[in-house]
Protein backbone atom coordinates (compact mmCIF):
# COMPACT_ATOMS: atom_id res chain seq x y z
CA UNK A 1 0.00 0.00 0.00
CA UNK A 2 1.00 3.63 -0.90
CA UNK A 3 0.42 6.90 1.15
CA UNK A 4 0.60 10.33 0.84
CA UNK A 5 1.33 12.65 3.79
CA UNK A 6 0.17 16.10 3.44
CA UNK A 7 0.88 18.87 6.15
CA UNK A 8 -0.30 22.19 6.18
CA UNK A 9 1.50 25.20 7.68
CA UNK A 10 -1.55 27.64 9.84
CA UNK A 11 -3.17 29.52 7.39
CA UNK A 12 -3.79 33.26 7.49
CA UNK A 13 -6.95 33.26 6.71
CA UNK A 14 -8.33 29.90 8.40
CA UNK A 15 -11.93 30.30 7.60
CA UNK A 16 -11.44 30.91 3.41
CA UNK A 17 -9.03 28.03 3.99
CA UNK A 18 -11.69 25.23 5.95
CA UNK A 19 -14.18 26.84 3.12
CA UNK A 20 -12.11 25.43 0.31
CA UNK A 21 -10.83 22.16 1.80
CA UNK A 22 -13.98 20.90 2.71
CA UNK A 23 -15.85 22.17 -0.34
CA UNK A 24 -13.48 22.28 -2.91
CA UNK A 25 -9.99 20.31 -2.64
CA UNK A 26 -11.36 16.90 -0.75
CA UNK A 27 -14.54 17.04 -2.96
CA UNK A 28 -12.11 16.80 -5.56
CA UNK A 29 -9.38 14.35 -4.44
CA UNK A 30 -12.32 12.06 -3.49
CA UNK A 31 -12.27 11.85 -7.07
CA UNK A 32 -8.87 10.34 -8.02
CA UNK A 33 -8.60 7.05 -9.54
CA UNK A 34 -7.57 4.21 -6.95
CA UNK A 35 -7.89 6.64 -3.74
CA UNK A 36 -8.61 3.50 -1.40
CA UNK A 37 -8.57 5.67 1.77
CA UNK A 38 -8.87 9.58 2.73
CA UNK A 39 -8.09 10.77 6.16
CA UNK A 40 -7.63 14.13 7.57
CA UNK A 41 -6.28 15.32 11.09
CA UNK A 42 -9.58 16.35 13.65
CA UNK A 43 -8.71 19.09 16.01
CA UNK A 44 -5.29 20.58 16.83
CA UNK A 45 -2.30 18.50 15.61
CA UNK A 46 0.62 18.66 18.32
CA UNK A 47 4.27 17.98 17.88
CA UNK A 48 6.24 15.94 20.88
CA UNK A 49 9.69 16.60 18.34
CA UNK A 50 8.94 20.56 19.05
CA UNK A 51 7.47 21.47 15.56
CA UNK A 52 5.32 24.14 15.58
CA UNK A 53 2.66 25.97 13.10
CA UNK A 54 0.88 22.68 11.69
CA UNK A 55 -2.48 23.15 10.98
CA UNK A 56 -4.06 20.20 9.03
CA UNK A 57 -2.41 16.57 8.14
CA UNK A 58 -4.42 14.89 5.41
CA UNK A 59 -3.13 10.95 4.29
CA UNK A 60 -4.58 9.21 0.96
CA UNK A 61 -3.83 5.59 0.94
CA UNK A 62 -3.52 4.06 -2.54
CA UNK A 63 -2.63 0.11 -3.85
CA UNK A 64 0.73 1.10 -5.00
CA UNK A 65 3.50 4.15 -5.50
CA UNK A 66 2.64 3.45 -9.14
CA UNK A 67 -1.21 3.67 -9.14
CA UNK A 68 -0.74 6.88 -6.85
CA UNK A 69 1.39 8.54 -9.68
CA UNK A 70 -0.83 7.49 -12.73
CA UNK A 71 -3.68 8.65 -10.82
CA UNK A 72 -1.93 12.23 -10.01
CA UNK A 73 -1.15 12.08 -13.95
CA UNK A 74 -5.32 11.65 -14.69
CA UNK A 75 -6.93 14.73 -14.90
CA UNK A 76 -8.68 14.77 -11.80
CA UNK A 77 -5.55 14.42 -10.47
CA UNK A 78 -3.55 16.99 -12.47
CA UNK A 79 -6.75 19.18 -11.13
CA UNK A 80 -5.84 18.40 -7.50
CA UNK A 81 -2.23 19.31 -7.84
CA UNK A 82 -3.37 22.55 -9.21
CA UNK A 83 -5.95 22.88 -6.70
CA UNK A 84 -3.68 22.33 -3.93
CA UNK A 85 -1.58 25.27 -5.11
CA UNK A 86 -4.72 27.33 -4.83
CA UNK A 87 -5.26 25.96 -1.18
CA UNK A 88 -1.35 26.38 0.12
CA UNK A 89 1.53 27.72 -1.86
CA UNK A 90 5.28 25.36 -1.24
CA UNK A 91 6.14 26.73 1.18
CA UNK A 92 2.83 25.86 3.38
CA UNK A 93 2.79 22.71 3.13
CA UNK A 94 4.58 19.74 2.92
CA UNK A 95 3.73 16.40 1.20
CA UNK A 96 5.62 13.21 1.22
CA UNK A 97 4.86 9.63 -0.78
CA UNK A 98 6.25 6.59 0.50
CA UNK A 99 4.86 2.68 0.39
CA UNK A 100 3.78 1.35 4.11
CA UNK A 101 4.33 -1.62 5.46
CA UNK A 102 2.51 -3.81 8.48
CA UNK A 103 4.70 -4.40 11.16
């Protein structure tokens, strides 16, 4: 299984943000080809490694690294990526891909 991590940095303007995550951008990403799995963070997201200013951390689980990138590639997807830059510019957010593994 494949998963995306996606943390956001505090917004500036929290409400237009909430207003366009939940009806826009996870509307949307519902939408991507093979998303098994979408989870967001509920209620304040705290650091015990001393990081500070995260507001949101989203995951989307898909079957493999490789269905995750074809369905980023889809349009749907190509419309989340572009979305996303709408929702948080690089440098407020961070977003790392990586398989999983049961332990």
């Amino acid at each position: 299984m494949a998963k995306m991590t996606v943390i956001y940095k505090t917004p500036k303007d929290i409400d237009l943000f909430n207003k366009h995550y939940f009806e826009v951008h996870i509307p949307l990403a519902k939408k991507l080809p093979g998303l098994i799995r979408y989870e967001i963070s509920k209620g304040p997201v705290f650091s015990t490694t001393g990081h500070s200013d995260v507001y949101r951390v989203a995951n989307l689980y898909f079957e493999s690294l490789d269905m995750m990138m074809e369905s980023f590639k889809s349009d749907i997807g190509q419309q989340c990526a572009a979305d996303r830059r709408i929702l948080a510019s690089d440098n407020e957010v961070q977003i790392y891909v990586y398989d999983v593994e049961n332990t």
